[in-house]
C-alpha atoms as a PDB file:
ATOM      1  CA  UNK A   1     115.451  49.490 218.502  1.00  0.00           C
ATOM      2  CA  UNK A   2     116.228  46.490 216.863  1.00  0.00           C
ATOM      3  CA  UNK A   3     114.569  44.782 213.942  1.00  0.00           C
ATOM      4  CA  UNK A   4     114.897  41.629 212.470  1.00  0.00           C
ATOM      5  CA  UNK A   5     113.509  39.914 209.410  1.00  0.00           C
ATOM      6  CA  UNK A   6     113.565  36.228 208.282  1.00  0.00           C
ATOM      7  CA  UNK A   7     112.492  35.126 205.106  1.00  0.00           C
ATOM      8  CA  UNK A   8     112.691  31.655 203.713  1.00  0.00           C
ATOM      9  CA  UNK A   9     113.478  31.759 199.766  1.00  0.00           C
ATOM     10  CA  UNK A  10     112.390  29.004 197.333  1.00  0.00           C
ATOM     11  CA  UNK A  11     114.558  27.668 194.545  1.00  0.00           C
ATOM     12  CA  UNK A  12     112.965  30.806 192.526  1.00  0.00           C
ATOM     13  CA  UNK A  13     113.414  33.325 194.590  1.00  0.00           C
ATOM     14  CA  UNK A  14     117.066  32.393 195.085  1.00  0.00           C
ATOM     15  CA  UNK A  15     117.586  31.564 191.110  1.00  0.00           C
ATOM     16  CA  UNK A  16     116.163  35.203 191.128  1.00  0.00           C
ATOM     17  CA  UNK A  17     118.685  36.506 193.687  1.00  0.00           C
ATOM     18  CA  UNK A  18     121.821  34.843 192.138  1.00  0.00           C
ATOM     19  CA  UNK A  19     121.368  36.585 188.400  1.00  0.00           C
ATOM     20  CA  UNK A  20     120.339  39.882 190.080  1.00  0.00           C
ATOM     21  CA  UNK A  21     123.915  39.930 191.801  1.00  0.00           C
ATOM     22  CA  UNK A  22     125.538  38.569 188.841  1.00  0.00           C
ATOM     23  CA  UNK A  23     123.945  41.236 186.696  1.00  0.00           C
ATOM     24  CA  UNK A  24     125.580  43.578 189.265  1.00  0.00           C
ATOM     25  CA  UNK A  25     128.872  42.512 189.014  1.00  0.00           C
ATOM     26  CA  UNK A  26     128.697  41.336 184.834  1.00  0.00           C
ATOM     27  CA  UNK A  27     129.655  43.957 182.180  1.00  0.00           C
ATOM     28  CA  UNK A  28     126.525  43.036 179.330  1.00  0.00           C
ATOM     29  CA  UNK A  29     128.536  43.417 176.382  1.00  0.00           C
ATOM     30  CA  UNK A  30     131.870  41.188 177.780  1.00  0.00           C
ATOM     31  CA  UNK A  31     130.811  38.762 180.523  1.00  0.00           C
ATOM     32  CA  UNK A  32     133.636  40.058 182.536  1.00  0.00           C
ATOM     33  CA  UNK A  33     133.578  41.626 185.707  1.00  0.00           C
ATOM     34  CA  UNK A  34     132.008  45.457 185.800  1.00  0.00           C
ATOM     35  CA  UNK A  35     135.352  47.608 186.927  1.00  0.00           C
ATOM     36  CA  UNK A  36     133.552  48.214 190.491  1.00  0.00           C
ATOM     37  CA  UNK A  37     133.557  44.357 190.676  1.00  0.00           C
ATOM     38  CA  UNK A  38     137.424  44.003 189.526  1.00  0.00           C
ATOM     39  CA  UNK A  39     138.545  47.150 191.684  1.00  0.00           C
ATOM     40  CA  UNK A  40     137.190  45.001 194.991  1.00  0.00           C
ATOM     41  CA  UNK A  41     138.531  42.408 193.575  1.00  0.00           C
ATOM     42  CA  UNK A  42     142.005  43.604 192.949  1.00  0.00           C
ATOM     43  CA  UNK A  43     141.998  45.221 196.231  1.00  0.00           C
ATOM     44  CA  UNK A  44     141.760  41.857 197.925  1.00  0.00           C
ATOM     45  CA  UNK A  45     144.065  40.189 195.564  1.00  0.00           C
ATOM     46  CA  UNK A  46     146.852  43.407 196.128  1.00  0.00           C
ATOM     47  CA  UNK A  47     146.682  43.027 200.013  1.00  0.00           C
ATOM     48  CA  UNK A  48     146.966  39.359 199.863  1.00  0.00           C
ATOM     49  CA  UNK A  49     150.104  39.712 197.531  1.00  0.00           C
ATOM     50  CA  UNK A  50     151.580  42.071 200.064  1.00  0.00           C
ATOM     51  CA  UNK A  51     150.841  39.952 203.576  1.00  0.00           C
ATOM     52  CA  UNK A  52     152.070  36.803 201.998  1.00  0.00           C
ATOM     53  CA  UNK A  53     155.184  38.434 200.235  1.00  0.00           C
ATOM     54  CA  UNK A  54     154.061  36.618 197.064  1.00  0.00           C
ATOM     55  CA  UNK A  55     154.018  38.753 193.471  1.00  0.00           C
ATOM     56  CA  UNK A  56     151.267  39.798 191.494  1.00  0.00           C
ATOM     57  CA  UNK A  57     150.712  40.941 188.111  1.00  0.00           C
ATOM     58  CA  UNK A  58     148.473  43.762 186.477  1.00  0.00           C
ATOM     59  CA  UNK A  59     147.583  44.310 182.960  1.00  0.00           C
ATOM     60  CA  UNK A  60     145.949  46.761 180.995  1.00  0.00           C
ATOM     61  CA  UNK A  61     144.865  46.386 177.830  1.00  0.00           C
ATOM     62  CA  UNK A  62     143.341  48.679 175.023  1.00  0.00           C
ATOM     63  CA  UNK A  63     141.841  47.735 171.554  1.00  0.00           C
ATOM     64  CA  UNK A  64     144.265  48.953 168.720  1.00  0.00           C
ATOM     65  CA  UNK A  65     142.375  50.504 165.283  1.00  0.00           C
ATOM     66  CA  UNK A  66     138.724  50.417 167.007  1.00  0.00           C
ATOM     67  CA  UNK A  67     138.085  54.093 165.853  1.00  0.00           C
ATOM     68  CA  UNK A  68     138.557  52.817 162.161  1.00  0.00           C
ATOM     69  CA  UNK A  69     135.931  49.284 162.796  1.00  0.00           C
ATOM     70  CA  UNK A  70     133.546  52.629 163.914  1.00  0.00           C
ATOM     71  CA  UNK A  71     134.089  54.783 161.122  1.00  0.00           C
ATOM     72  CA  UNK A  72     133.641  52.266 158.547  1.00  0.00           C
ATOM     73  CA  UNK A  73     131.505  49.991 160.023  1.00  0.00           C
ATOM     74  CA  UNK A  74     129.303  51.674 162.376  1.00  0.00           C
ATOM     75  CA  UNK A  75     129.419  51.938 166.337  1.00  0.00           C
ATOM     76  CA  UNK A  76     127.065  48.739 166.477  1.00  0.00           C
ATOM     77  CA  UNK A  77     130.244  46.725 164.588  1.00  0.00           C
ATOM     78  CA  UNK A  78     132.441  48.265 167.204  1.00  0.00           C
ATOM     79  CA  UNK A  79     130.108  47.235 170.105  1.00  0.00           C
ATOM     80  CA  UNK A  80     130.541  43.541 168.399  1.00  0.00           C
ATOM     81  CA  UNK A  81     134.627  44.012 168.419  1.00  0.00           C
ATOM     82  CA  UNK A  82     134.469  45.108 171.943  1.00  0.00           C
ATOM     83  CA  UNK A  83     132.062  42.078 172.932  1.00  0.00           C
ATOM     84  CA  UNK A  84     134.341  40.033 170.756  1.00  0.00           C
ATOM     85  CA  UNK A  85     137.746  40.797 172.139  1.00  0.00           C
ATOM     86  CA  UNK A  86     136.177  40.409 176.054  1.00  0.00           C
ATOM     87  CA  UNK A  87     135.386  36.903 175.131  1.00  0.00           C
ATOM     88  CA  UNK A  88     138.585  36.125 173.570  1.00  0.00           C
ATOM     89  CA  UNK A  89     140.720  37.552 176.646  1.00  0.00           C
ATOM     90  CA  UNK A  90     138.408  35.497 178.694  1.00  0.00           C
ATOM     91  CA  UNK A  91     139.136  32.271 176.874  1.00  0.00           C
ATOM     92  CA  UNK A  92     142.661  32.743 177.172  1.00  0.00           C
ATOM     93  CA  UNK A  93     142.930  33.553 181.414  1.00  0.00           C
ATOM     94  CA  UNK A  94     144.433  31.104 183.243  1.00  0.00           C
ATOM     95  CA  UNK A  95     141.359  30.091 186.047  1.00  0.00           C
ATOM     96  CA  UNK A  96     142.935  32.009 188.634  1.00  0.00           C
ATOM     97  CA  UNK A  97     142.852  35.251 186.446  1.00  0.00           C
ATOM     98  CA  UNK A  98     139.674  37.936 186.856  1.00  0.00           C
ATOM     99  CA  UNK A  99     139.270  40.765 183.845  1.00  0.00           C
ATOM    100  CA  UNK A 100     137.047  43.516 183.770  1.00  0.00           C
ATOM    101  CA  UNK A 101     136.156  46.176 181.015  1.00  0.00           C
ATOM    102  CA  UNK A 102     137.454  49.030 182.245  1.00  0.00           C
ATOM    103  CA  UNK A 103     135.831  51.129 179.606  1.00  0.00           C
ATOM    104  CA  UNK A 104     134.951  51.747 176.348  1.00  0.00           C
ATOM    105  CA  UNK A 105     137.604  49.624 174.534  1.00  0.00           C
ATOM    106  CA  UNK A 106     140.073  49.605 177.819  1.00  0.00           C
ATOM    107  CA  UNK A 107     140.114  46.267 179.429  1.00  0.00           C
ATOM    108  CA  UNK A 108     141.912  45.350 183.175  1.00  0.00           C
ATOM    109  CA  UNK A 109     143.486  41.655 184.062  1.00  0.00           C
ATOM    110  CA  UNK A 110     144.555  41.042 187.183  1.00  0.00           C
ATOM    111  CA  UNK A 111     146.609  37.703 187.746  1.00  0.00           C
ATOM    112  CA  UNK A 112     147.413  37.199 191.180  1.00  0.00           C
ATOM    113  CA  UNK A 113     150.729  34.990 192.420  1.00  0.00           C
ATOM    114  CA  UNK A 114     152.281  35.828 188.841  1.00  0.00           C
ATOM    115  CA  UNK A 115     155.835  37.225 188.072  1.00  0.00           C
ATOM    116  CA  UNK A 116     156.559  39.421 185.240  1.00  0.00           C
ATOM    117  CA  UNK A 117     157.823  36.763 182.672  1.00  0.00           C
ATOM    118  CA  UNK A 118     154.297  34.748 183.653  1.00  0.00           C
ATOM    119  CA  UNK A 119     152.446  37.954 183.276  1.00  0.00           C
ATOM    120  CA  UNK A 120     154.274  39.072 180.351  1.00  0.00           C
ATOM    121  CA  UNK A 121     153.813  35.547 178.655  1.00  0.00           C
ATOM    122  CA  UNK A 122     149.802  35.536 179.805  1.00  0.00           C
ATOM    123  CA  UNK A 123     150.060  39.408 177.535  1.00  0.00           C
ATOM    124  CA  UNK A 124     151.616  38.156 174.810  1.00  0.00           C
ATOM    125  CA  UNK A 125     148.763  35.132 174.633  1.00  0.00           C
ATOM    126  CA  UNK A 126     146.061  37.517 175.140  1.00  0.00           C
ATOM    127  CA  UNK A 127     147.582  39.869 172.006  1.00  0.00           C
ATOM    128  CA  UNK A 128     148.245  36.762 169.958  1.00  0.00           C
ATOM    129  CA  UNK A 129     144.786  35.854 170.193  1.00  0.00           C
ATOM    130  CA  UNK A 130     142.863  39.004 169.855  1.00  0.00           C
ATOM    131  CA  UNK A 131     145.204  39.600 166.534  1.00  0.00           C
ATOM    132  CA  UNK A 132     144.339  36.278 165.551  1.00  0.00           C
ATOM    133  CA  UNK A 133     140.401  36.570 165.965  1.00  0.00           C
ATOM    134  CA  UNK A 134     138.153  37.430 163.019  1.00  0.00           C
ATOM    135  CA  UNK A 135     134.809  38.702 163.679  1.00  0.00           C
ATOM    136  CA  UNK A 136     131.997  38.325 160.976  1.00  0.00           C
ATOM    137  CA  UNK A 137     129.672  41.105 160.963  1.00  0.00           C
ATOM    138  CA  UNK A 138     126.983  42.049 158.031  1.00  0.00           C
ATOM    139  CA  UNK A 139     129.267  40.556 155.683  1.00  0.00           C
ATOM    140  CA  UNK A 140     132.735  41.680 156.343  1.00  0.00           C
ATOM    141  CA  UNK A 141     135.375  39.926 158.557  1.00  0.00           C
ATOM    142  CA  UNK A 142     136.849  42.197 161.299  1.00  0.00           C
ATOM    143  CA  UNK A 143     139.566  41.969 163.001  1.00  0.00           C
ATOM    144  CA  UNK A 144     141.615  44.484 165.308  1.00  0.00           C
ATOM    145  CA  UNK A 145     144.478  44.339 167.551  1.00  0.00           C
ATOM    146  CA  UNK A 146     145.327  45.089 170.827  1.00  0.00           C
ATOM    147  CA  UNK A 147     147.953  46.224 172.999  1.00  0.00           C
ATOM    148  CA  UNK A 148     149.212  46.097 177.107  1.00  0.00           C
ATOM    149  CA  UNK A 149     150.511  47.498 179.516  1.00  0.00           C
ATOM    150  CA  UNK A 150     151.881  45.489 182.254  1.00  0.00           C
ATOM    151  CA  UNK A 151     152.924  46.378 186.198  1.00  0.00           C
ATOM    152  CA  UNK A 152     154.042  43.596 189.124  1.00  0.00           C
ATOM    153  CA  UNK A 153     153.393  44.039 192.689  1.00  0.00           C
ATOM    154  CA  UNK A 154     155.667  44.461 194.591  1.00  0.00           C
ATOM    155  CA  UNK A 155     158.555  45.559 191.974  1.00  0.00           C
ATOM    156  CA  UNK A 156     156.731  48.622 190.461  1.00  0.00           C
ATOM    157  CA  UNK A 157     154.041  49.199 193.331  1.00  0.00           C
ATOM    158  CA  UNK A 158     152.447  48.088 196.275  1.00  0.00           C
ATOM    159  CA  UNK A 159     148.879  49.504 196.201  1.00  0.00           C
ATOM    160  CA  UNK A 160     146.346  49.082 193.548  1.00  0.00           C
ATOM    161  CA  UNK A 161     146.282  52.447 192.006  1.00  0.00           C
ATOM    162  CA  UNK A 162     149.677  53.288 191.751  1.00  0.00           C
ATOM    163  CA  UNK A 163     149.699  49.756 189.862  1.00  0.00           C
ATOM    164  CA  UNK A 164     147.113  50.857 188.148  1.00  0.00           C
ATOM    165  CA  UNK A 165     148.965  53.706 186.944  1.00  0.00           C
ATOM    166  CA  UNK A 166     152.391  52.377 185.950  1.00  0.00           C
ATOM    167  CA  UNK A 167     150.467  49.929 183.841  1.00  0.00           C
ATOM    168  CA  UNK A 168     148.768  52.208 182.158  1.00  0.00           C
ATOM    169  CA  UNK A 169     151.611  54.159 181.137  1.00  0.00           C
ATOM    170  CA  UNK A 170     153.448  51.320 179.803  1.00  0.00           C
ATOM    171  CA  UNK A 171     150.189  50.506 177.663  1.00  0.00           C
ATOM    172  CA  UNK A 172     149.975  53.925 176.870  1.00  0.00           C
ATOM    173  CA  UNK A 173     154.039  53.816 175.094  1.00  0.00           C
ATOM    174  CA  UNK A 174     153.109  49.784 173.581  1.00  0.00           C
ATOM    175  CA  UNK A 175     150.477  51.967 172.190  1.00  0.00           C
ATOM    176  CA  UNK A 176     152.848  54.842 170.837  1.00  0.00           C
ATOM    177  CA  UNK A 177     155.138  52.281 169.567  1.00  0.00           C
ATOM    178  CA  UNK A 178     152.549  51.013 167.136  1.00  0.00           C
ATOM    179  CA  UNK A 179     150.200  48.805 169.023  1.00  0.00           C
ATOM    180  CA  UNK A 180     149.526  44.808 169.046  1.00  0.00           C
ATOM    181  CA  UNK A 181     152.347  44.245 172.020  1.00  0.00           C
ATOM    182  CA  UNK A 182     153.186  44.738 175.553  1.00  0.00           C
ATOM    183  CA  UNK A 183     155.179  46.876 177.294  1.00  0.00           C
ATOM    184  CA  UNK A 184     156.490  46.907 181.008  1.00  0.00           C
ATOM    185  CA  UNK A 185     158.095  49.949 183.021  1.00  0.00           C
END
């Protein structure tokens, strides 16, 4: 009832097979991970945190004044802001560090073995440099802000979506308080 298949792959089929999966697991606008991708990810990074007693850090992040790019601009100007802003937070992750566009204009960081002051340092890096980005499109220079949320296993919580959710309400008051900073519980 058993059957078994071998097949030997050439150095095309397996170039083939490696962007498939990456395709899979790549958001096409950002780079960064898909949020199926950075939810398995976290998930591994959360229970690692938790048998080795070691912290973790969670971010979430959402693009400040992207309804305005839209309005004035056009949605494909906003699709270049979104693109944009993914590449910058890439550029400033520390190697360790895995991001994910968690949708539309909402992007997720986690940072594993990081405190609060180094994830609250890596937020106010990522917020520096998305305020400090300009983005050229059809003629005019663009620019946005952006603001985060942060929550640190095990402090705040000890499983990813509770994590999830306490940094997303302290993104949700950086956001009430005007944007372009972080906020903690």
């Amino acid at each position: 009832q058993t059957l078994l298949r071998f097949e030997l792959h050439g150095p095309a089929e397996q170039a083939f097979n490696r962007e498939v999966l990456e395709r899979l697991v790549r958001d096409d606008l950002t780079g960064l991970y898909t949020r199926r991708k950075f939810e398995l990810e976290l998930e591994g990074v959360v229970e690692q945190a938790g048998r080795e007693d070691v912290p973790m850090c969670l971010l979430v992040l959402d693009i400040d004044g992207l309804k305005a790019v839209n309005d004035a601009h056009g949605h494909l100007a906003g699709a270049r802001v979104i693109a944009e802003t993914g590449r910058t937070i890439a550029r400033t992750l520390p190697p360790s560090a895995f991001a994910c566009r968690y949708g539309g204009d909402e992007f997720a960081v986690g940072l594993p073995r990081t405190d609060a002051l180094g994830g609250h340092a890596l937020a106010l890096a990522i917020v520096r440099a998305v305020d400090a980005q300009r983005i050229a499109h059809e003629g005019h220079d663009l620019s946005v802000r952006i603001s985060a949320g942060l929550a640190v296993m095990p402090k705040d919580a000890t499983d990813p979506v509770e994590l999830f959710r306490i940094a997303d309400e302290a993104l949700f008051r950086a956001k009430k308080k005007g944007g372009c900073q972080v906020e903690t519980r």
